[in-house]
Protein backbone atom coordinates (compact mmCIF):
# COMPACT_ATOMS: atom_id res chain seq x y z
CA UNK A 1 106.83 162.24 184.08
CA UNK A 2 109.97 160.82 184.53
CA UNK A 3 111.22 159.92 181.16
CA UNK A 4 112.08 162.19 178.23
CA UNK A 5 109.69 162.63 175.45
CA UNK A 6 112.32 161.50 172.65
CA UNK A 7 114.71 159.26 174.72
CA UNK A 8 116.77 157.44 171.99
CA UNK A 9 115.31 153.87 170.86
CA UNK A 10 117.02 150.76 170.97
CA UNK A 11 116.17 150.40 167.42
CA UNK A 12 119.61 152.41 165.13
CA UNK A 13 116.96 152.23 162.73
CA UNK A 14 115.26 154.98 163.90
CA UNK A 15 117.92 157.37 164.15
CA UNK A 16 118.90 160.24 162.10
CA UNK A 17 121.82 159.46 159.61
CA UNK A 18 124.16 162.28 159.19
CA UNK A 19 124.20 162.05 155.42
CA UNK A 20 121.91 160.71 153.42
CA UNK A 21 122.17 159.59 149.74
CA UNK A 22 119.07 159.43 147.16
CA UNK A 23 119.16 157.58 143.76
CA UNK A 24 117.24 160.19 141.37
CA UNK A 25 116.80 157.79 138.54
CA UNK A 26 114.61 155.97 140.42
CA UNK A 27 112.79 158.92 141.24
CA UNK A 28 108.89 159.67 139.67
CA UNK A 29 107.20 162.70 138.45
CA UNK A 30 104.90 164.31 140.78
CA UNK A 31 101.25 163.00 139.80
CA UNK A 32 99.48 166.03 141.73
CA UNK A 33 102.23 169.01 140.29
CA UNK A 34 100.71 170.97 137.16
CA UNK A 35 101.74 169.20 133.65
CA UNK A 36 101.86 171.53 131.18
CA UNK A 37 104.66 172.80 130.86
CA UNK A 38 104.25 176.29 129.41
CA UNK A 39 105.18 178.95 130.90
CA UNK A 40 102.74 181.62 132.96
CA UNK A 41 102.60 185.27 131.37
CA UNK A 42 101.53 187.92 133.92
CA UNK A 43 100.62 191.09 132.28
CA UNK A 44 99.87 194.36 134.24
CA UNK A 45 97.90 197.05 132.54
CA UNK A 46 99.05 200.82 134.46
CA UNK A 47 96.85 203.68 134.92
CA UNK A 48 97.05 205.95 131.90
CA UNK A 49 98.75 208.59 134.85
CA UNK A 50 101.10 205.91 135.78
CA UNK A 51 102.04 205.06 132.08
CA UNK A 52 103.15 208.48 131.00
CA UNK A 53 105.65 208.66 133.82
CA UNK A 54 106.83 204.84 133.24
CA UNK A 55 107.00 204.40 129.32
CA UNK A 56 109.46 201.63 128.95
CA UNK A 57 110.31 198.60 131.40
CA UNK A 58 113.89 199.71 131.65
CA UNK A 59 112.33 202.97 133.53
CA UNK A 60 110.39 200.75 136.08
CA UNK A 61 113.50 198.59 136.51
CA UNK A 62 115.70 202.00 136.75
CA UNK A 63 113.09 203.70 139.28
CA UNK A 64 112.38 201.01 141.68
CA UNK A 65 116.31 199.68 141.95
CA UNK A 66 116.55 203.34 143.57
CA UNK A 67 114.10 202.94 146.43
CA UNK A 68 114.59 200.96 149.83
């Protein structure tokens, strides 16, 4: 085992460019990605405990910026 696993080829095409330049409008849309376009909505329904201490977003927001 004499030789080195990734000894460079005689071939420049193989090597890494430094830089390397891609032309976007020739670029397609991903054919596997999700099409449609709307937006997700997440909704999280508290504890009726929970909700009487946190009544507005702006005191979630407010509460958790405080802890780390």
């Amino acid at each position: 085992m004499n030789e080195m696993p990734f000894e460079k080829s005689q071939n420049s095409d193989d090597e890494l460019q430094t830089e390397y330049r891609f032309d976007y409008q020739k670029a397609k849309p991903n054919r596997f990605a999700a099409r449609s376009g709307t937006q997700q909505l997440t909704v999280v329904v508290l504890d009726e405990d929970v909700a009487q201490v946190f009544t507005t977003p702006e005191s979630v927001n407010k509460d958790v910026k405080g802890v780390n």
